[in-house]
Protein backbone atom coordinates (compact mmCIF):
# COMPACT_ATOMS: atom_id res chain seq x y z
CA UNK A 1 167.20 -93.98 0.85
CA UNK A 2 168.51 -91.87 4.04
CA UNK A 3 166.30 -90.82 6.28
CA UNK A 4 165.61 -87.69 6.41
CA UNK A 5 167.44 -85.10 9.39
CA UNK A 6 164.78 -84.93 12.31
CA UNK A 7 164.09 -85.07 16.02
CA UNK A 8 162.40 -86.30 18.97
CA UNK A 9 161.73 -86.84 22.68
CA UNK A 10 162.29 -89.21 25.36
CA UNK A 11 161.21 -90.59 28.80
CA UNK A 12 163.58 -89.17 31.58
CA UNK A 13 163.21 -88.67 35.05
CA UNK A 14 161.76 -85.12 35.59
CA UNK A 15 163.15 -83.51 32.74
CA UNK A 16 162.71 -83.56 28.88
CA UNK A 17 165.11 -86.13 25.97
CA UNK A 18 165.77 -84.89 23.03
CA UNK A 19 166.65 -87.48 20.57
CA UNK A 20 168.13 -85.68 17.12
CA UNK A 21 170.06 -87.38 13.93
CA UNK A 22 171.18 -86.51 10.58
CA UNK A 23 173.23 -87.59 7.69
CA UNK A 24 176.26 -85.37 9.22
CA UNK A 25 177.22 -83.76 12.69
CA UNK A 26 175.88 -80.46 11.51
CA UNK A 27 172.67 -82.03 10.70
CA UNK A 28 172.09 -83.94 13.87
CA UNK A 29 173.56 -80.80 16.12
CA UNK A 30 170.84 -78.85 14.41
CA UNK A 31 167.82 -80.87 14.89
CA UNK A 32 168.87 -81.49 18.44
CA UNK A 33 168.93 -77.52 18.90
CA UNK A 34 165.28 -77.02 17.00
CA UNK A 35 164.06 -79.47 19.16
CA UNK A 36 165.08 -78.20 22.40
CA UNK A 37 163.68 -74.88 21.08
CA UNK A 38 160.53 -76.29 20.25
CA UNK A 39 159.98 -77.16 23.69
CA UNK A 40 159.64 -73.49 24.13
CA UNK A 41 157.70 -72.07 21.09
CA UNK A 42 156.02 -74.28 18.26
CA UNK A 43 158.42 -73.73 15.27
CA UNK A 44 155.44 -73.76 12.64
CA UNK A 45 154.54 -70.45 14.93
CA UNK A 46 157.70 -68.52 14.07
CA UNK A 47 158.44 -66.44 11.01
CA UNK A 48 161.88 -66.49 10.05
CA UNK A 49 161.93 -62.45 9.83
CA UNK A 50 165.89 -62.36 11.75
CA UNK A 51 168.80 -64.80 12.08
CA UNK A 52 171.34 -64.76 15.41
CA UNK A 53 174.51 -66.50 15.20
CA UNK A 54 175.38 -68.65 17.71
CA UNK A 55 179.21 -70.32 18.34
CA UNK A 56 179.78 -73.04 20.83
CA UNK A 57 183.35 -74.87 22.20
CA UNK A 58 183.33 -77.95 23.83
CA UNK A 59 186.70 -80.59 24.48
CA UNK A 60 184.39 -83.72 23.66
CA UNK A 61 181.91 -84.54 21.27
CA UNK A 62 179.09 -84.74 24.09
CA UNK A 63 180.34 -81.63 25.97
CA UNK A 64 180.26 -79.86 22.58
CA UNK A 65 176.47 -80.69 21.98
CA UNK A 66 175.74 -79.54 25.69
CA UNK A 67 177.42 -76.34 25.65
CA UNK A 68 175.99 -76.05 21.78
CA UNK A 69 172.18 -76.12 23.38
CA UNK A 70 173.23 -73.73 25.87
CA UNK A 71 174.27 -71.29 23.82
CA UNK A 72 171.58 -71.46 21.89
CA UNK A 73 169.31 -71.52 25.23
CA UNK A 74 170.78 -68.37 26.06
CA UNK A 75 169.88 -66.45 22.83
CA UNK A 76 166.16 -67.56 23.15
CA UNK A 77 166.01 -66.83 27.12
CA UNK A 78 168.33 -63.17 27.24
CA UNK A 79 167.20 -62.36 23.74
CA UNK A 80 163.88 -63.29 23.60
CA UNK A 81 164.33 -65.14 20.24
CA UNK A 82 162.51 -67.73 18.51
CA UNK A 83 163.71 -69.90 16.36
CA UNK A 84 161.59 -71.67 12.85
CA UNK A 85 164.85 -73.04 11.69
CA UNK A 86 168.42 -74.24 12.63
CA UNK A 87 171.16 -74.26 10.70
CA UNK A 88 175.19 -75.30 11.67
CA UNK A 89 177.64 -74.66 8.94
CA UNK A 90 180.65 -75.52 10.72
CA UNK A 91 180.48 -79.14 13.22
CA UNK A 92 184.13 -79.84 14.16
CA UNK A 93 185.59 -82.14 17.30
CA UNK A 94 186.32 -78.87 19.38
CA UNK A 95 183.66 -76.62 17.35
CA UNK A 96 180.06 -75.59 16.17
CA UNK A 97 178.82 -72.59 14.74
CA UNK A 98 174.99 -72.33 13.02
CA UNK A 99 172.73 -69.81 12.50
CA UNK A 100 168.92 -69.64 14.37
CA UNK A 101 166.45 -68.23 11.95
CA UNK A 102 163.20 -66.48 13.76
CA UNK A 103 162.34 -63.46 15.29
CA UNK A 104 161.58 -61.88 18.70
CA UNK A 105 159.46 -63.55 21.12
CA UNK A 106 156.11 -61.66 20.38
CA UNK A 107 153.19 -63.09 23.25
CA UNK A 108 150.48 -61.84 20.60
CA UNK A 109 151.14 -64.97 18.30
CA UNK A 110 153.76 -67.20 20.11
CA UNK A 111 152.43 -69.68 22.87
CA UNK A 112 154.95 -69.91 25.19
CA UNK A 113 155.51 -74.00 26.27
CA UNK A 114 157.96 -75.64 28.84
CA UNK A 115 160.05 -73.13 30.39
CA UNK A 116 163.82 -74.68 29.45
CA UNK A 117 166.66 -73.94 32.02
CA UNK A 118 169.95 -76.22 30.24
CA UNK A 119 171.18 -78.88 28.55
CA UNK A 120 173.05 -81.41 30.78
CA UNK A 121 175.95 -83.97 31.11
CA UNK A 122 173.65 -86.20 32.26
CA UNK A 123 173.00 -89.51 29.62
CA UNK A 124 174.15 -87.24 26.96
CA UNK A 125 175.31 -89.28 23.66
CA UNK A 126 176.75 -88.53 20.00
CA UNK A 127 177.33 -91.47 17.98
CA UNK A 128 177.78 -92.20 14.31
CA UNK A 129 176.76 -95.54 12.61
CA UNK A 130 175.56 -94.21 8.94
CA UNK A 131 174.16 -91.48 10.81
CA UNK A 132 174.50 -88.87 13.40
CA UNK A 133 172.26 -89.99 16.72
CA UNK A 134 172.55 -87.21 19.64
CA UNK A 135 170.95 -87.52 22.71
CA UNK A 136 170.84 -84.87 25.17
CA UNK A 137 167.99 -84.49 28.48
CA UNK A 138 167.41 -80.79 29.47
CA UNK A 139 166.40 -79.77 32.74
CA UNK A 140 162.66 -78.22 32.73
């Protein structure tokens, strides 16, 4: 039996790991995205009332994944959106385009964590061996 798509963190100096996988690309690009988000707002916290779209280009795997978290960075930070749920429908070489499901940032009912500025080059890793494994460290 496959495990089961997921995430989670890991020591790095100063910053934040996130460690996602998943049967496919998609699956592992997502978790790797709801994790980084989750860093700002507990997920369980957020109703999934809206959806943004969010498209990101990258000429490697790795640089893909980075500017893929960024993107999605930048909807939460200049949109004030929250994400419960993340979902990529398209995960190509040069390509990924998903779909953050949550609503606007609303300080009543969302407890606002670590303060996220980017994803970075730095020890960033997408592998496949059965599964997906991404690895990406975000500067806090």
């Amino acid at each position: 039996m496959t495990e089961p798509a997921g995430y989670d963190y890991f020591e790095t100096e100063a910053d934040i790991g996130v460690h996602a996988w998943g049967r496919s690309a998609a699956e592992a690009f997502a978790q790797a995205a709801l994790g980084v988000l989750a860093l700002t707002v507990e997920p369980s916290d957020v109703a999934p009332r809206e959806h943004r779209e969010v498209r990101a280009q990258g000429a490697t795997s790795e640089a893909l994944l980075v500017n893929w978290i960024n993107e999605c960075l930048y909807v939460h930070e200049i949109e004030g959106f929250v994400a419960r749920r993340v979902e990529v429908d398209v995960c190509e070489p040069s390509v990924v385009h998903g779909v953050l499901h949550g609503e606007e940032i609303d300080r009543t009912r969302h407890n606002l964590g670590t303060v996220v500025k980017a994803a970075t080059l730095h020890r960033v890793q997408v592998e496949h061996d059965g599964r997906w494994d991404v690895r990406v460290v975000v500067d806090v």
